[in-house]
N, C-alpha and C. Protein backbone atom coordinates (compact mmCIF):
# COMPACT_ATOMS: atom_id res chain seq x y z
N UNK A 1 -5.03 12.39 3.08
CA UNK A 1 -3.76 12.24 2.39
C UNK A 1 -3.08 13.59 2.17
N UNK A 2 -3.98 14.50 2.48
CA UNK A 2 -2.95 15.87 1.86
C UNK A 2 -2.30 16.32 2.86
N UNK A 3 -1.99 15.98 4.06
CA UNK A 3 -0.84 16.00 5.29
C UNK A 3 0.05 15.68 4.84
N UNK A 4 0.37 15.00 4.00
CA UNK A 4 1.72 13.95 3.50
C UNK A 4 2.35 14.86 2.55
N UNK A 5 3.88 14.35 3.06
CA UNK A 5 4.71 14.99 2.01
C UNK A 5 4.12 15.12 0.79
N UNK A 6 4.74 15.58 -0.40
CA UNK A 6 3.82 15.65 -1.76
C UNK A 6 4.48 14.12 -2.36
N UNK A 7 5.63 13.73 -2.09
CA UNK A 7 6.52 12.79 -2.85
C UNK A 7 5.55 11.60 -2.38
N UNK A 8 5.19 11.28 -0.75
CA UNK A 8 4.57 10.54 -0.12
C UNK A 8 3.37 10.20 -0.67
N UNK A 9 2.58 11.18 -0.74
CA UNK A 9 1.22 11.53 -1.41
C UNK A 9 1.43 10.78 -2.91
N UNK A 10 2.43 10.86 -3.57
CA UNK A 10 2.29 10.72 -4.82
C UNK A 10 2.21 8.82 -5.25
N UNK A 11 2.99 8.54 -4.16
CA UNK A 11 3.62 7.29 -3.63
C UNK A 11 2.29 6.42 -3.46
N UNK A 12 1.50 7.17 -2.70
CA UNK A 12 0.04 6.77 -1.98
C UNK A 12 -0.70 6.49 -2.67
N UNK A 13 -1.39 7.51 -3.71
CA UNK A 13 -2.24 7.68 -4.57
C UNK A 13 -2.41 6.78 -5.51
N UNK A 14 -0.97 6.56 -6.38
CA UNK A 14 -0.35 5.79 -7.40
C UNK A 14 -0.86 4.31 -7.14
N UNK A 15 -0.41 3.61 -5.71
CA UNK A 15 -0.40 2.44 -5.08
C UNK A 15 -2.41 2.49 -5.04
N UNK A 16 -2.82 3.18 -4.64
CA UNK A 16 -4.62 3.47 -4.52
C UNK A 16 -4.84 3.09 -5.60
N UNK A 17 -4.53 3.76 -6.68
CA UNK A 17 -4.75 3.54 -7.90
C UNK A 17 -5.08 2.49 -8.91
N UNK A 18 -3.58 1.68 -8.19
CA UNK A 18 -3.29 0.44 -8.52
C UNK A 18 -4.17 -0.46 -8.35
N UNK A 19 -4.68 -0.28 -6.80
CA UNK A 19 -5.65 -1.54 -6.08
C UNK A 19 -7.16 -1.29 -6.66
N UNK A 20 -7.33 -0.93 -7.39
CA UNK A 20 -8.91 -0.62 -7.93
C UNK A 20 -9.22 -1.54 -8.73
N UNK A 21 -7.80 -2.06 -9.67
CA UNK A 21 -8.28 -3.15 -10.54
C UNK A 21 -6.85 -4.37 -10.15
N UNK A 22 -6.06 -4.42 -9.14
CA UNK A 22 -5.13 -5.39 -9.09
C UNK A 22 -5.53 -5.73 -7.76
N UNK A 23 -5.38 -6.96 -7.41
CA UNK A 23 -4.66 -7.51 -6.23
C UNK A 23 -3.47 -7.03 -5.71
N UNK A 24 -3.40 -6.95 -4.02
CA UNK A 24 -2.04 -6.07 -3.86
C UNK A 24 -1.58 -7.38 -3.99
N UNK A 25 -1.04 -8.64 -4.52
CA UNK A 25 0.05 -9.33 -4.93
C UNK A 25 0.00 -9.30 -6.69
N UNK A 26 -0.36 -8.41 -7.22
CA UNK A 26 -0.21 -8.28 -8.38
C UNK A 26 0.31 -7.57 -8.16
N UNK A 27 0.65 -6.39 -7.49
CA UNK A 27 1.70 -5.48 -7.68
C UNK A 27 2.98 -5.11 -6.94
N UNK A 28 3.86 -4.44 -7.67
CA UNK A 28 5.57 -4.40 -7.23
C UNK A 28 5.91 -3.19 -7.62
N UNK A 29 6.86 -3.27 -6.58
CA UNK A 29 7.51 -1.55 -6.27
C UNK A 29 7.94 -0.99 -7.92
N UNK A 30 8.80 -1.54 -8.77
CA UNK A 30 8.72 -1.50 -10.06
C UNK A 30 7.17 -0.77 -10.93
N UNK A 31 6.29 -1.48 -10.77
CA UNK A 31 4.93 -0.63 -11.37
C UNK A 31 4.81 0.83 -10.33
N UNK A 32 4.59 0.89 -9.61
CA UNK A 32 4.64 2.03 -8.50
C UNK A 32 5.38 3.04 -8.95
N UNK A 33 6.81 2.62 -8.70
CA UNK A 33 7.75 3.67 -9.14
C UNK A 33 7.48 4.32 -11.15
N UNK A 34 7.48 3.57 -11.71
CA UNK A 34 7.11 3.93 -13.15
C UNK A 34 6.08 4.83 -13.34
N UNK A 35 5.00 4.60 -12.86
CA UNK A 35 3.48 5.31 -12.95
C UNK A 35 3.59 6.02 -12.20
N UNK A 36 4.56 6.53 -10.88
CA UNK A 36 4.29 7.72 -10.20
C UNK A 36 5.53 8.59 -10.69
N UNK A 37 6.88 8.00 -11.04
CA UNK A 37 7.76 8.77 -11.74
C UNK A 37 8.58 9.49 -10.26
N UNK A 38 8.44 8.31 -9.27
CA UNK A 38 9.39 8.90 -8.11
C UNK A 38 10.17 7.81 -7.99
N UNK A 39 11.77 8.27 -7.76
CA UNK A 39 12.97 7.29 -7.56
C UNK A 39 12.63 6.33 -6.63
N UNK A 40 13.59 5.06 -6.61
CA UNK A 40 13.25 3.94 -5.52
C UNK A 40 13.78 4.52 -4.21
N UNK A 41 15.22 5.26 -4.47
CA UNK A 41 15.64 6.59 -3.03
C UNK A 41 14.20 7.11 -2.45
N UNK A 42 13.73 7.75 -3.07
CA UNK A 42 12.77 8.82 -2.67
C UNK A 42 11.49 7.58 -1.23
N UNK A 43 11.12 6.47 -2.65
CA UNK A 43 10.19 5.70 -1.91
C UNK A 43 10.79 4.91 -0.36
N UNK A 44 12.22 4.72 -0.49
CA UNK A 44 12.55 4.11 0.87
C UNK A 44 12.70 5.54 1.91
N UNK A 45 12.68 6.62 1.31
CA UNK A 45 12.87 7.66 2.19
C UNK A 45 11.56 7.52 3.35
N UNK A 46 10.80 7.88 2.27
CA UNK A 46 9.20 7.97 2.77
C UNK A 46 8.43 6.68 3.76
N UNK A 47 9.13 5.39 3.13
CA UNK A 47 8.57 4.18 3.84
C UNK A 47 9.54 3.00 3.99
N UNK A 48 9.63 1.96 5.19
CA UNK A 48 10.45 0.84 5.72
C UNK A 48 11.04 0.49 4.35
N UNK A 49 9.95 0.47 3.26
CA UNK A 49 10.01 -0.56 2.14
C UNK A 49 8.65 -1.06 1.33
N UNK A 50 8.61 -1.57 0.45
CA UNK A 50 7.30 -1.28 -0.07
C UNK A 50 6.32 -1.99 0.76
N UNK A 51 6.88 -2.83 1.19
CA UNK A 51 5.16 -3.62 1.99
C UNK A 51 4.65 -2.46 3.20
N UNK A 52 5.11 -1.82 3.54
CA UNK A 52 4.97 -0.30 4.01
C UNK A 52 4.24 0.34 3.57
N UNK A 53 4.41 0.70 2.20
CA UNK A 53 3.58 1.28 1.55
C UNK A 53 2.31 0.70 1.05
N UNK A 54 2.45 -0.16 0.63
CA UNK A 54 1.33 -1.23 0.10
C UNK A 54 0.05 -1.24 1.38
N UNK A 55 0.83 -1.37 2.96
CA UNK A 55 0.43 -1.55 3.84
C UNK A 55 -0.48 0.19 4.19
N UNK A 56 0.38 1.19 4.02
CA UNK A 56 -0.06 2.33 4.07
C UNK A 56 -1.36 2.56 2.80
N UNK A 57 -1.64 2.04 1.62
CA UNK A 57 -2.41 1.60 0.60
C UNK A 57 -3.83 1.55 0.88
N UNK A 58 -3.70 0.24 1.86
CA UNK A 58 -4.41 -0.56 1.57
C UNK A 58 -5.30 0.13 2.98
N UNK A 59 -4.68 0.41 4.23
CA UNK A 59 -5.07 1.08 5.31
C UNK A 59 -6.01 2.37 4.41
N UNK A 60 -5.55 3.05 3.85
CA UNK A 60 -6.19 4.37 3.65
C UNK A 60 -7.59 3.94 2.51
N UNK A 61 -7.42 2.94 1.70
CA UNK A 61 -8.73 2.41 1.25
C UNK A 61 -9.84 2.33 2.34
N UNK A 62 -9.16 1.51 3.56
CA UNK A 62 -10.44 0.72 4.47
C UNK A 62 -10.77 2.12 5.22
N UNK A 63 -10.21 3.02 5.00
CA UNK A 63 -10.07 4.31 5.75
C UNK A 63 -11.75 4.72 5.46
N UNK A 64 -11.19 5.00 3.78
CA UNK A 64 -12.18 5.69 3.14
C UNK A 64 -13.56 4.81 3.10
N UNK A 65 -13.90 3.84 2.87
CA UNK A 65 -14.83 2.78 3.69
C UNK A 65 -15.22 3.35 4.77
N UNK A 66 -14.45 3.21 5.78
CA UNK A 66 -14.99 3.80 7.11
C UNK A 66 -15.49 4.82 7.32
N UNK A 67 -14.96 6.15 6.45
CA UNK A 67 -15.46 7.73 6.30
C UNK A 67 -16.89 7.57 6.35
N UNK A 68 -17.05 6.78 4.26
CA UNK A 68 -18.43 6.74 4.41
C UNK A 68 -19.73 6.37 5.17
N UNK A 69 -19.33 4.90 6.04
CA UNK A 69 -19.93 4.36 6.99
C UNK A 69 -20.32 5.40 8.06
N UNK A 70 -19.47 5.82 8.70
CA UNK A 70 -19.52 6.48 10.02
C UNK A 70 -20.50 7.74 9.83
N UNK A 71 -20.38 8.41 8.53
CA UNK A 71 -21.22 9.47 7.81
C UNK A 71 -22.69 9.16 7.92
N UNK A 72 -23.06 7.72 7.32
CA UNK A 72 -23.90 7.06 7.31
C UNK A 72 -24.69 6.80 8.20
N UNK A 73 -23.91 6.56 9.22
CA UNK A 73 -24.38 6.26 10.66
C UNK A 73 -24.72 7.29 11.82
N UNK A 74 -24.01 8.56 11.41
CA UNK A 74 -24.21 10.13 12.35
C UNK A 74 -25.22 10.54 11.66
N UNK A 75 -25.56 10.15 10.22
CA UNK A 75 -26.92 10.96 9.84
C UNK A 75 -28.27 9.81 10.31
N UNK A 76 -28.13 8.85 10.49
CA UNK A 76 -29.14 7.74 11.19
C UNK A 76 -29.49 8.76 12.42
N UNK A 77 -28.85 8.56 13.47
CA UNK A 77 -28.90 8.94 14.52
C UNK A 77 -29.51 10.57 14.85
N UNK A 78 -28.73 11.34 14.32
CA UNK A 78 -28.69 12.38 13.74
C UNK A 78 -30.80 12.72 13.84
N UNK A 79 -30.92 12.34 12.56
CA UNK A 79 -32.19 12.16 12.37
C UNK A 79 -33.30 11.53 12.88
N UNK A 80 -33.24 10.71 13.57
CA UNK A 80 -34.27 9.49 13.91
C UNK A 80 -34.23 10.67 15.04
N UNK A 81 -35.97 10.49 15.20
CA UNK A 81 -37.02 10.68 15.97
C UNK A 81 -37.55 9.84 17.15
N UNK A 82 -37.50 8.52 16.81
CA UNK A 82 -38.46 7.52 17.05
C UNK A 82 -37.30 6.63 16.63
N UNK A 83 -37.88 5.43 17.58
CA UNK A 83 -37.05 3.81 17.44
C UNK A 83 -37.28 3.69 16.21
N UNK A 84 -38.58 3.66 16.14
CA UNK A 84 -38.58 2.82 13.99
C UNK A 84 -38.17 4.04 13.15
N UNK A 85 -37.56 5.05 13.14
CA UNK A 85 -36.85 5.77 12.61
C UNK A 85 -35.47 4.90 12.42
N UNK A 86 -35.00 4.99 13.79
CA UNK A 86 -33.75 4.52 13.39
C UNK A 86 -33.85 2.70 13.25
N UNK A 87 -34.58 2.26 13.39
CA UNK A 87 -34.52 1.31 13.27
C UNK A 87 -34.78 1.06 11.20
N UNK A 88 -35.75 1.77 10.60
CA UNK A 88 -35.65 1.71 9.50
C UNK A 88 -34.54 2.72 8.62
N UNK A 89 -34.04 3.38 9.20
CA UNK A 89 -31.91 3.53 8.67
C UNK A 89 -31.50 2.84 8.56
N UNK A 90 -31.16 1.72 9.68
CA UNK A 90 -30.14 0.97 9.79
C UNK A 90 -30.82 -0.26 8.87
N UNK A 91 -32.15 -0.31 8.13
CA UNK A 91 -32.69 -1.62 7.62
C UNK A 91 -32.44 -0.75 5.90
N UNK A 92 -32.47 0.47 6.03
CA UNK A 92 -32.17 0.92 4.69
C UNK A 92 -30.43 0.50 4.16
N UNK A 93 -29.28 1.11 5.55
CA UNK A 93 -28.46 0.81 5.16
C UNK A 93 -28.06 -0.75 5.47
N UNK A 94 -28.35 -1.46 5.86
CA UNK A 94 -27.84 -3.11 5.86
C UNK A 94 -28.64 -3.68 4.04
N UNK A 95 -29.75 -3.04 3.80
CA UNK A 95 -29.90 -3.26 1.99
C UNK A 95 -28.70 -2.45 1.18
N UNK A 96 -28.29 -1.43 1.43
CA UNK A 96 -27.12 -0.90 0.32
C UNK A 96 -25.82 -1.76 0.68
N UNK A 97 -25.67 -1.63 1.59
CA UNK A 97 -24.50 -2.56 2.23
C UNK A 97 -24.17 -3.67 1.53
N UNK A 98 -25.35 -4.89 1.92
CA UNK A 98 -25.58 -5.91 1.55
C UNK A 98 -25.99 -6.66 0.41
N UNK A 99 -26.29 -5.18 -0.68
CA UNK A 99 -26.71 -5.63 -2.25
C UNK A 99 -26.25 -6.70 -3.10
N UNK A 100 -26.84 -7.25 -3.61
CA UNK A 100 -25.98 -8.57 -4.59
C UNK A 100 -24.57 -7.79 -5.35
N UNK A 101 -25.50 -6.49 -6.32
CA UNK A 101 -24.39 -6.14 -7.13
C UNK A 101 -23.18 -5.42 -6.45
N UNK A 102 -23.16 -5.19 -4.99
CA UNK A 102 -22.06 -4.18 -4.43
C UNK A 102 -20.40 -5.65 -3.87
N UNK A 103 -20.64 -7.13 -4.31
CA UNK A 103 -19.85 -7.71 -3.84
C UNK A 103 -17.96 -6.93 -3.91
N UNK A 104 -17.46 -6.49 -4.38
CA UNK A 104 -16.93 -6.34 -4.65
C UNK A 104 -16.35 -5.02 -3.27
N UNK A 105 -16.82 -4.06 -3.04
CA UNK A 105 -16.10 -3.65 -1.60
C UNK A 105 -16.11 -4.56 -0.59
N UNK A 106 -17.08 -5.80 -0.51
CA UNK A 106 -17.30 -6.49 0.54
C UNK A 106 -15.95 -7.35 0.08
N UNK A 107 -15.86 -8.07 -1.11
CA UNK A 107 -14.55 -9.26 -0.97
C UNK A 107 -13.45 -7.66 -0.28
N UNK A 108 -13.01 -6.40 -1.42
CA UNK A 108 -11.76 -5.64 -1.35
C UNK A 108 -11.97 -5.54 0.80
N UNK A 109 -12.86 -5.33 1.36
CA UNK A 109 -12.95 -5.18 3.06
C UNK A 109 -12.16 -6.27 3.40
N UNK A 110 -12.59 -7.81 3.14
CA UNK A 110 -12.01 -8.93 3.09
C UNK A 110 -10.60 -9.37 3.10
N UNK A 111 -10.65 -8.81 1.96
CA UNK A 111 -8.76 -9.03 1.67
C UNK A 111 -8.03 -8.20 2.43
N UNK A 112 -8.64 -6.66 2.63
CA UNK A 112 -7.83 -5.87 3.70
C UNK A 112 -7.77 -6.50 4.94
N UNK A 113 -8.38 -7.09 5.45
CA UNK A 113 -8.47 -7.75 7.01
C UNK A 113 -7.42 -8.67 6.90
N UNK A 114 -7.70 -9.85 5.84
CA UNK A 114 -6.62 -10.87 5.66
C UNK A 114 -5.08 -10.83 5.42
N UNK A 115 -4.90 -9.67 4.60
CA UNK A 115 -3.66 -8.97 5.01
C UNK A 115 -2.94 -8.86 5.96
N UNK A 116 -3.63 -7.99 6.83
CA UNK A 116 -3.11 -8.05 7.81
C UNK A 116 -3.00 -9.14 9.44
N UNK A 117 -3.42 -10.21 9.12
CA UNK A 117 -3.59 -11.78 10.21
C UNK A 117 -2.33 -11.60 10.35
N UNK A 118 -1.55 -11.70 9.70
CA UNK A 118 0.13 -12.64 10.09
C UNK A 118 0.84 -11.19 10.20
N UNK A 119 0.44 -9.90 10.54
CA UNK A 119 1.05 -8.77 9.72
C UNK A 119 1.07 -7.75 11.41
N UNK A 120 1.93 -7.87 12.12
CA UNK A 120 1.49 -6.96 12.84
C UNK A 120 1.71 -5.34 12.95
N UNK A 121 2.40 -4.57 11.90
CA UNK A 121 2.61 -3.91 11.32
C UNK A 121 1.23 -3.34 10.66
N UNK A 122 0.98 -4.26 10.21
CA UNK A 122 -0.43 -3.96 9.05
C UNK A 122 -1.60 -3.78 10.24
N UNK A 123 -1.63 -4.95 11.30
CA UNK A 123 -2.46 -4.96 11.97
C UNK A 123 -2.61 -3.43 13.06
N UNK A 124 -1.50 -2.91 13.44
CA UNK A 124 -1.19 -2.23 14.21
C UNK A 124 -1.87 -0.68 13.20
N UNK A 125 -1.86 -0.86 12.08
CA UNK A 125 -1.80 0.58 10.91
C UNK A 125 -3.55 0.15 11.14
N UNK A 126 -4.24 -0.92 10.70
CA UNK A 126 -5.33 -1.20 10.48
C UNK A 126 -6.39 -0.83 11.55
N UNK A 127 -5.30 -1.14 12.68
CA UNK A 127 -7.05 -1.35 13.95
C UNK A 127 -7.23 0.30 14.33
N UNK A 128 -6.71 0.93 14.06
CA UNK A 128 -7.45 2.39 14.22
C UNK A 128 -8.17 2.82 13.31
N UNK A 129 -8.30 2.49 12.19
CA UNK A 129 -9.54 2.78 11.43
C UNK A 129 -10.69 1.49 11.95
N UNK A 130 -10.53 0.49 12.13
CA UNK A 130 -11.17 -0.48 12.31
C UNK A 130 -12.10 -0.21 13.64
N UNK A 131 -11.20 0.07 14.77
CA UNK A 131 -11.65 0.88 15.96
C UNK A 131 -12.37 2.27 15.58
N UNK A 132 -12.20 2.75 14.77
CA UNK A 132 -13.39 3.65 14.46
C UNK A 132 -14.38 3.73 13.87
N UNK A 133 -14.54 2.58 13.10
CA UNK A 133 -16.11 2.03 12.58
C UNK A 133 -16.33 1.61 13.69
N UNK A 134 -15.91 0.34 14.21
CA UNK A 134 -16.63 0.16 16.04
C UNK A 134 -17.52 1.17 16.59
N UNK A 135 -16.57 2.18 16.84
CA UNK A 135 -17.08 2.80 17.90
C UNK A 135 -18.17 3.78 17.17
N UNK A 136 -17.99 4.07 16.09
CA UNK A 136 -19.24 4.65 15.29
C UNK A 136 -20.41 3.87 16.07
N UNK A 137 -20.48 2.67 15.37
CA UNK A 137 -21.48 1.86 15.59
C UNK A 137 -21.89 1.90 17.14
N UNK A 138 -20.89 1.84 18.09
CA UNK A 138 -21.33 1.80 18.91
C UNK A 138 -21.65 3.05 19.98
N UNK A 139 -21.12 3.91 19.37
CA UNK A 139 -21.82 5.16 20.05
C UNK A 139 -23.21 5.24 19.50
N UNK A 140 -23.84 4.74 18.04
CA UNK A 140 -25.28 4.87 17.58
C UNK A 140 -26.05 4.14 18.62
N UNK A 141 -25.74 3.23 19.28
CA UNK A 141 -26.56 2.05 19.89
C UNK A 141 -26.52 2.82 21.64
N UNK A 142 -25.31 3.07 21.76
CA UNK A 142 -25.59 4.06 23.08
C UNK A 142 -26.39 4.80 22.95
N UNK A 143 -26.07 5.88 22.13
CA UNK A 143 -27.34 6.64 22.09
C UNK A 143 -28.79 6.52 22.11
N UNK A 144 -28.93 4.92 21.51
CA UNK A 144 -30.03 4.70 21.27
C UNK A 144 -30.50 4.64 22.71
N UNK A 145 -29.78 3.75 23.78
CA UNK A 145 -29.87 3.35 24.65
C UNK A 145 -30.86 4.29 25.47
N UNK A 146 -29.65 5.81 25.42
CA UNK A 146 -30.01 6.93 26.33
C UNK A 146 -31.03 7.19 26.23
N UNK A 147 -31.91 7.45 24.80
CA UNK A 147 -32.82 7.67 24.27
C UNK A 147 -34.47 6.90 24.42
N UNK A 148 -34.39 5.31 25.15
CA UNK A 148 -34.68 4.76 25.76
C UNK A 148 -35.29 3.66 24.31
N UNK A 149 -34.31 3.52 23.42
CA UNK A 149 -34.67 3.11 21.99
C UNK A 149 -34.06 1.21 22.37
N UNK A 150 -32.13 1.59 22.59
CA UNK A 150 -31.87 0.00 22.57
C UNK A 150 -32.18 -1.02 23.97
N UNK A 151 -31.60 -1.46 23.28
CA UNK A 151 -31.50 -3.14 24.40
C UNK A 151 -30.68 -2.70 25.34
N UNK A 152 -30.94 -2.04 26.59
CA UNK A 152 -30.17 -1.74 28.14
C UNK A 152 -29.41 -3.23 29.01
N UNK A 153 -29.87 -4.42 28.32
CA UNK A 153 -29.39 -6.05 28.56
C UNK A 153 -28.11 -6.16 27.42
N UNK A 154 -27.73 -5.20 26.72
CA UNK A 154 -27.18 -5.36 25.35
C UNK A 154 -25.72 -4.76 25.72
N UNK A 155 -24.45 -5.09 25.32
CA UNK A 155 -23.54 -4.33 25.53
C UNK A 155 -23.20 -3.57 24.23
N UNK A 156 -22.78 -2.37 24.37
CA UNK A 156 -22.66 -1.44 22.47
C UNK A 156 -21.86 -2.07 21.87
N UNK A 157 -20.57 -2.40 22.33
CA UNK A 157 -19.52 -2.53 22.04
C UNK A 157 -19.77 -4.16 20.80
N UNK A 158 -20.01 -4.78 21.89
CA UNK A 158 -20.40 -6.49 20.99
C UNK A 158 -21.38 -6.20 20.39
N UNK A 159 -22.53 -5.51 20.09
CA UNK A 159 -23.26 -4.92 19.21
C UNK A 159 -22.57 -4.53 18.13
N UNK A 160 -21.84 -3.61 18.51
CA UNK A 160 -21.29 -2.99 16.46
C UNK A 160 -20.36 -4.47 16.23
N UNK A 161 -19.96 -5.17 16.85
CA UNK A 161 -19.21 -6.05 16.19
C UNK A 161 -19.92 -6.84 15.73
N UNK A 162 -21.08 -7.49 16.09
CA UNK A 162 -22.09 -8.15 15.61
C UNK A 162 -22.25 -7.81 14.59
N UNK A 163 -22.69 -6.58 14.19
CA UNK A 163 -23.55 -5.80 13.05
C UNK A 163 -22.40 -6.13 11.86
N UNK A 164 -21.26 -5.71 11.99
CA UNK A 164 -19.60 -6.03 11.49
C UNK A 164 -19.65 -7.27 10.82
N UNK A 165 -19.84 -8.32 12.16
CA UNK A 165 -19.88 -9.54 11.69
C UNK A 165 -21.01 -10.33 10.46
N UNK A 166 -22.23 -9.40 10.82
CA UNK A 166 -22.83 -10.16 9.77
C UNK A 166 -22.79 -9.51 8.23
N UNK A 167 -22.57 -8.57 8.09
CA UNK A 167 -22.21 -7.66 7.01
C UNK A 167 -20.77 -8.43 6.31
N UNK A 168 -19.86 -9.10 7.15
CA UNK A 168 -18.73 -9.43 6.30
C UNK A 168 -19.12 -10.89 6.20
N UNK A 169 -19.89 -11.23 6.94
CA UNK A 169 -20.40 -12.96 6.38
C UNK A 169 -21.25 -13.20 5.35
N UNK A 170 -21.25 -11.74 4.89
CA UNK A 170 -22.43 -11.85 3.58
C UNK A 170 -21.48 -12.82 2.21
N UNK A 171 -20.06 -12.21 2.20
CA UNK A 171 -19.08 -13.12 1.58
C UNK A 171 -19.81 -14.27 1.38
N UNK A 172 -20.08 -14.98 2.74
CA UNK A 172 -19.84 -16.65 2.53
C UNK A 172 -21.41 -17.11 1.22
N UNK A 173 -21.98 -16.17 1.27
CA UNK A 173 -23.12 -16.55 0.18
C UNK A 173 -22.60 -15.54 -1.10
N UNK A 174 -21.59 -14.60 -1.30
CA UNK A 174 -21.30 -14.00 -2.32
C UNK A 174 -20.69 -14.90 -2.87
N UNK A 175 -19.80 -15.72 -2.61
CA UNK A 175 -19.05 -16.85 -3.63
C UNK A 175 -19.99 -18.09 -3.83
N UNK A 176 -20.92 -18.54 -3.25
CA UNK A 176 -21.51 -19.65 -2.66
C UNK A 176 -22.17 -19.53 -4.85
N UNK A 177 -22.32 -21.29 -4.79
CA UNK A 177 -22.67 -21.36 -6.39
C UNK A 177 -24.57 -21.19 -6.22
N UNK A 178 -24.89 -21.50 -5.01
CA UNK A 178 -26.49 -21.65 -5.06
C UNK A 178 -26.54 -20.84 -3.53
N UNK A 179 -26.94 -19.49 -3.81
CA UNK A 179 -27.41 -18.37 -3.07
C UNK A 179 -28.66 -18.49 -2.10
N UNK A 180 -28.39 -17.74 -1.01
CA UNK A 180 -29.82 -17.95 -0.56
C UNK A 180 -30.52 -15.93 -1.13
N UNK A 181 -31.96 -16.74 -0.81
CA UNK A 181 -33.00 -15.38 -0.61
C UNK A 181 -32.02 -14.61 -0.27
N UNK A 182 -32.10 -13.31 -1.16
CA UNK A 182 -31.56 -11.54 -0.08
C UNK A 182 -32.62 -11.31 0.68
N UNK A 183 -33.60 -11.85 0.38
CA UNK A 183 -35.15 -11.08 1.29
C UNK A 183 -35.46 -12.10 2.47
N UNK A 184 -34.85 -13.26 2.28
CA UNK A 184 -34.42 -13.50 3.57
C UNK A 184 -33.56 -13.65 4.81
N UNK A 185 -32.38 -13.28 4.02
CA UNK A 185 -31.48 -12.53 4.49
C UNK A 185 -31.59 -11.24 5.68
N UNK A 186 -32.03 -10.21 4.41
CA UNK A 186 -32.95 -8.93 5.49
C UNK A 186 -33.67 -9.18 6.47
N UNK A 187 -34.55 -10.16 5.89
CA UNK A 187 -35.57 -10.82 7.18
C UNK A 187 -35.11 -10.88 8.76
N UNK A 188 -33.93 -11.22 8.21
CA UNK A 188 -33.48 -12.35 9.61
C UNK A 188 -32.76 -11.03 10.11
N UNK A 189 -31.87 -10.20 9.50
CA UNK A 189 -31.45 -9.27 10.25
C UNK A 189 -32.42 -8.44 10.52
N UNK A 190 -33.03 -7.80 10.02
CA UNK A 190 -34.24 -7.45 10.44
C UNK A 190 -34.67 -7.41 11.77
N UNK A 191 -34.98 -9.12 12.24
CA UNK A 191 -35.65 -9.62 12.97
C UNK A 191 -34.71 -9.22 14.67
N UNK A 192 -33.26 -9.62 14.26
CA UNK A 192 -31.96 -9.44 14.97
C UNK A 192 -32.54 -7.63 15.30
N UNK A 193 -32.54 -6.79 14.30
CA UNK A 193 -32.38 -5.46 15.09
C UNK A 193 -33.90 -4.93 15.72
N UNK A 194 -34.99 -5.93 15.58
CA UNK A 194 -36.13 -5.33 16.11
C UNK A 194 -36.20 -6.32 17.56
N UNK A 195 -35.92 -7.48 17.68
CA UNK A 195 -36.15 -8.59 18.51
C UNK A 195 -34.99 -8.43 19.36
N UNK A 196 -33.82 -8.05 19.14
CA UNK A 196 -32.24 -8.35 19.83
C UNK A 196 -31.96 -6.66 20.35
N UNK A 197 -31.22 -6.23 19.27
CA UNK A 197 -30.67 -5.41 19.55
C UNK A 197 -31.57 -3.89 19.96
N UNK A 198 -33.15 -3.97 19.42
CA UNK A 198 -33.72 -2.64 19.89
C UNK A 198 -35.12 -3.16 20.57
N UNK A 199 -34.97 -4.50 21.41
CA UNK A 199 -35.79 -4.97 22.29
C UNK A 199 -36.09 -4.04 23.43
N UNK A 200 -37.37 -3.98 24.26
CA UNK A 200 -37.24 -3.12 25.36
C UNK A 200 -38.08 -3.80 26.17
């Protein structure tokens, strides 16, 4: 964010701010402008209009999501020695990930995606951070490859989306009134990254 004009920046932050404890349909250019103390001139200068901004918001959240991930994932790699090296990273991080008490980045990931369905604007701002968790993921699994660690029958690419996919389907048991096992949960992915994805 510190590329950005300062007015922009201020615009940004404010709206960040906002989304920590609101829904972006709880909020309006009106709260924005008040709490950052920049004219409604200034804000159309900077953006189309507020869903622009909101849109610019909500992108730089999933951003920062992604930072950490990708961090996460170059020190896996990074480090691992040995298949069950990295194979027990990626079983360390699918438990932090996947914790009961962490629901809450998993719904805010959620709602950022859903946002942007009907949004191609949003979608267009979104898939380059989105495309760069991908390819995180899937440069780890290449590597693994080279290394003579993954599944050479495996493509990387549908791999990190996989991994993607089951991490955001954790949702469907975060709302669910009667939960299953987390420990069998792990299990099964588990089973997915020793049996599937780092088969040889």
């Amino acid at each position: 964010m510190d590329q950005f004009h300062p007015t922009k920046r201020v615009l940004l932050q404010t709206l960040v701010k906002l989304l920590e404890t609101n829904n972006p349909d709880q909020i309006n250019s009106d709260q924005v402008l008040e709490l950052s103390g920049v004219s409604k001139g200034s804000l159309y200068h900077h953006f189309q209009d507020f869903s622009d901004l909101l849109e610019s918001a909500l992108v730089y959240r999933f951003g920062k999501f992604v930072d950490v991930s990708v961090e996460a994932l170059t020190e896996i790699i990074r480090i691992a020695k040995t298949k069950e090296d990295l194979i027990s990273g990626l079983k360390q991080v699918t438990r932090a990930s996947q914790a009961r008490d962490i629901q809450e980045p998993r719904f805010n990931r959620i709602r950022i995606l859903a946002f942007a369905v009907n949004n191609e604007r949003m979608k267009l701002k979104l898939s380059f951070e989105q495309d760069r968790l991908t390819e995180a993921l899937a440069d780890l699994f290449r590597e693994s490859i080279e290394r003579g660690w993954g599944n050479p029958a495996m493509d990387s690419r549908t791999i990190a989306v996989m991994a993607q996919a089951y991490t955001i389907g954790r949702v469907v048991d975060d709302i669910s009134q009667v939960q299953m096992d987390p420990e069998k949960w792990f299990y099964l992915i588990d089973e997915i990254l020793e049996k599937v994805f780092f088969a040889r």
